[in-house]
C-alpha atoms as a PDB file:
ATOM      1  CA  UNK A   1     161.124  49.888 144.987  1.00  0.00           C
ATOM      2  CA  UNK A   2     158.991  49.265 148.078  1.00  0.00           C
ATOM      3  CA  UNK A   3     155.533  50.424 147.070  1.00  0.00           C
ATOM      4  CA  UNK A   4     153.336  47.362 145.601  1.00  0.00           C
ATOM      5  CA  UNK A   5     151.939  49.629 143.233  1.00  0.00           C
ATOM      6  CA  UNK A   6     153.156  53.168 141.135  1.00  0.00           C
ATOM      7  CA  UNK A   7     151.075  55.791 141.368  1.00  0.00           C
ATOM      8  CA  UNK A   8     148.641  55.586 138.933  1.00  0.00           C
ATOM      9  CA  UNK A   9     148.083  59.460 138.708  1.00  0.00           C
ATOM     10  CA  UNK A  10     151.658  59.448 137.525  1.00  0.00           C
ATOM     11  CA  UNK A  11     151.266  56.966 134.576  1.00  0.00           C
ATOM     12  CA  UNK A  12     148.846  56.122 131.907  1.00  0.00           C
ATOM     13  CA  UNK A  13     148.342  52.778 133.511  1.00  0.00           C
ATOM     14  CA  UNK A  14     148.570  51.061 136.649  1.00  0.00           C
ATOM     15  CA  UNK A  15     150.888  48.492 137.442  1.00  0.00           C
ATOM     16  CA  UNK A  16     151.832  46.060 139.851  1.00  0.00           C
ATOM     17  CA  UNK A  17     155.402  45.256 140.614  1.00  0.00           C
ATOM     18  CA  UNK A  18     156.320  41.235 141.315  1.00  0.00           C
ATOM     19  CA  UNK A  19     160.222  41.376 141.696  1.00  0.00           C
ATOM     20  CA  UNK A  20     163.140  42.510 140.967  1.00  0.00           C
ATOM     21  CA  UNK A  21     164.818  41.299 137.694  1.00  0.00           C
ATOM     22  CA  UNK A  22     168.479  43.351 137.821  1.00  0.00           C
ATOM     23  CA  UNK A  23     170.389  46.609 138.394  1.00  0.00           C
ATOM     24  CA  UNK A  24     172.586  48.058 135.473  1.00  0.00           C
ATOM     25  CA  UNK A  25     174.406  51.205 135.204  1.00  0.00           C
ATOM     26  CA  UNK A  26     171.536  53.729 134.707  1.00  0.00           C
ATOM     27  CA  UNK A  27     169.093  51.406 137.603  1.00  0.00           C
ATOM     28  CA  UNK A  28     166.979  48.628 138.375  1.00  0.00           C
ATOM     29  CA  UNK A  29     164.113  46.180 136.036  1.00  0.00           C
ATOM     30  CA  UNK A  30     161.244  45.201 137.604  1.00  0.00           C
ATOM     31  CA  UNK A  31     158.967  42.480 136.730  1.00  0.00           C
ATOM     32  CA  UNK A  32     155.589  44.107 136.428  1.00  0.00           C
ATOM     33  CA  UNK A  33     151.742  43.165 135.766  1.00  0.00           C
ATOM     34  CA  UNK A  34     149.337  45.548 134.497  1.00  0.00           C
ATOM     35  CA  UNK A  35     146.174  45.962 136.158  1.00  0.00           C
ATOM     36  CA  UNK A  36     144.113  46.789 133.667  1.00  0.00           C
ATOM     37  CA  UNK A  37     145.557  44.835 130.787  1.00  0.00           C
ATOM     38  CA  UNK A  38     147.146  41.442 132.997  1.00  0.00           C
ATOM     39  CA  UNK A  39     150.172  41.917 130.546  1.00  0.00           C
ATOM     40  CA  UNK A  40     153.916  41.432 132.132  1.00  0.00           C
ATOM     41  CA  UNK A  41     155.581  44.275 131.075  1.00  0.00           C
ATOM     42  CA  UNK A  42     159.584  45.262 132.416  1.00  0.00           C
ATOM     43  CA  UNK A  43     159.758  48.742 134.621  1.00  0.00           C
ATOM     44  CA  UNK A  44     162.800  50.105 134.852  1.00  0.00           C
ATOM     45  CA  UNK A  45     163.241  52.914 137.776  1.00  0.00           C
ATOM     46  CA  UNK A  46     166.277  55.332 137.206  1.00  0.00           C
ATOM     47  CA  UNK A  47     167.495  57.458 139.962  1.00  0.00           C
ATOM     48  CA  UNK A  48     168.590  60.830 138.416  1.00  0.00           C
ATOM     49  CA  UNK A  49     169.221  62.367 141.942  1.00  0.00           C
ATOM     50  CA  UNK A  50     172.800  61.321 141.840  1.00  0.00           C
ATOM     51  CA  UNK A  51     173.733  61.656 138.428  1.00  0.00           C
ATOM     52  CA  UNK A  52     175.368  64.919 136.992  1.00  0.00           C
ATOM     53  CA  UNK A  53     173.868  66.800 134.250  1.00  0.00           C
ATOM     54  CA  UNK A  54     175.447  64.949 131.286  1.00  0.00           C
ATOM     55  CA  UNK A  55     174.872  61.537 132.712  1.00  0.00           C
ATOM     56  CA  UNK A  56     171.025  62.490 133.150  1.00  0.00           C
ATOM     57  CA  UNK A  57     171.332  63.790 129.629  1.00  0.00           C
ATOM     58  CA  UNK A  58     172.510  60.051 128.709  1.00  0.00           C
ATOM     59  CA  UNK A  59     169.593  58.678 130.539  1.00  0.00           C
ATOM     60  CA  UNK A  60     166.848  60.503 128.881  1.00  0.00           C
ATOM     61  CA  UNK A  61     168.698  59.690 125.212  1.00  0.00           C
ATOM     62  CA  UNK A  62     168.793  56.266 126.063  1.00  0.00           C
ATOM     63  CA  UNK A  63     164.963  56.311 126.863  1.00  0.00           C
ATOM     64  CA  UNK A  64     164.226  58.323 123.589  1.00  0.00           C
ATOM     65  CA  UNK A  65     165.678  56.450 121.545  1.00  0.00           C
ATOM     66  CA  UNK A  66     164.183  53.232 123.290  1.00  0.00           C
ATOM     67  CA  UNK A  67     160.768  54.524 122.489  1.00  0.00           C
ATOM     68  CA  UNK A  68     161.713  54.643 118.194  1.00  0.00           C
ATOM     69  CA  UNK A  69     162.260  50.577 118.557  1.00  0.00           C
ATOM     70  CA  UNK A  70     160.050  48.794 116.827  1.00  0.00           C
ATOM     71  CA  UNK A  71     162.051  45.267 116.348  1.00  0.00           C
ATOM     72  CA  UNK A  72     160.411  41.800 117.774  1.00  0.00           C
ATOM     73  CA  UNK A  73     163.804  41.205 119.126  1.00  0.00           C
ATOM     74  CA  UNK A  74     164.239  44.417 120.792  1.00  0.00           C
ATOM     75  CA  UNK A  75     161.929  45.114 123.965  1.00  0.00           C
ATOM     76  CA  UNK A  76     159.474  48.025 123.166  1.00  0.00           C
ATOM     77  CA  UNK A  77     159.286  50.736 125.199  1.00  0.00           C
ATOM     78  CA  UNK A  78     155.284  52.040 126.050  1.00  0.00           C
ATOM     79  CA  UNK A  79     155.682  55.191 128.097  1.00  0.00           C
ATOM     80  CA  UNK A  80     158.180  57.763 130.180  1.00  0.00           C
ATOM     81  CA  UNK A  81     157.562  59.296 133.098  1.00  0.00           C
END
């Protein structure tokens, strides 16, 4: 991701990417700081534009059900977009 910055018309909050932290099957995490809030929070960018229609099916399950977590050992998901 080269913009500093996403798009804060896109998303409830504007955030501010540091670095990369690692690419897995469905994309890449991004270290991330929150401009309103300071908070570190994890971004992870998926890039559906290659991916057939079941794998993009698979993608958007994964982040559904990501969102139901509510563990302390299990990283909470805040928002899709």
């Amino acid at each position: 991701m080269s913009q500093k910055a996403l798009d804060a018309s896109k998303n409830k909050q504007k955030y501010t990417i540091r670095k990369e932290r690692g690419k897995g099957g469905f994309g890449t995490v991004y270290l991330a700081e929150g401009d309103a809030t300071k908070l570190e929070y994890a971004i992870k960018k998926v890039d559906i534009t290659s991916m057939d229609h079941f794998e993009r099916m698979d993608a958007k399950n994964e982040a559904a059900i990501m969102q139901k977590f509510d563990h302390p050992n299990i990283v909470k998901c805040h928002e899709i977009y």
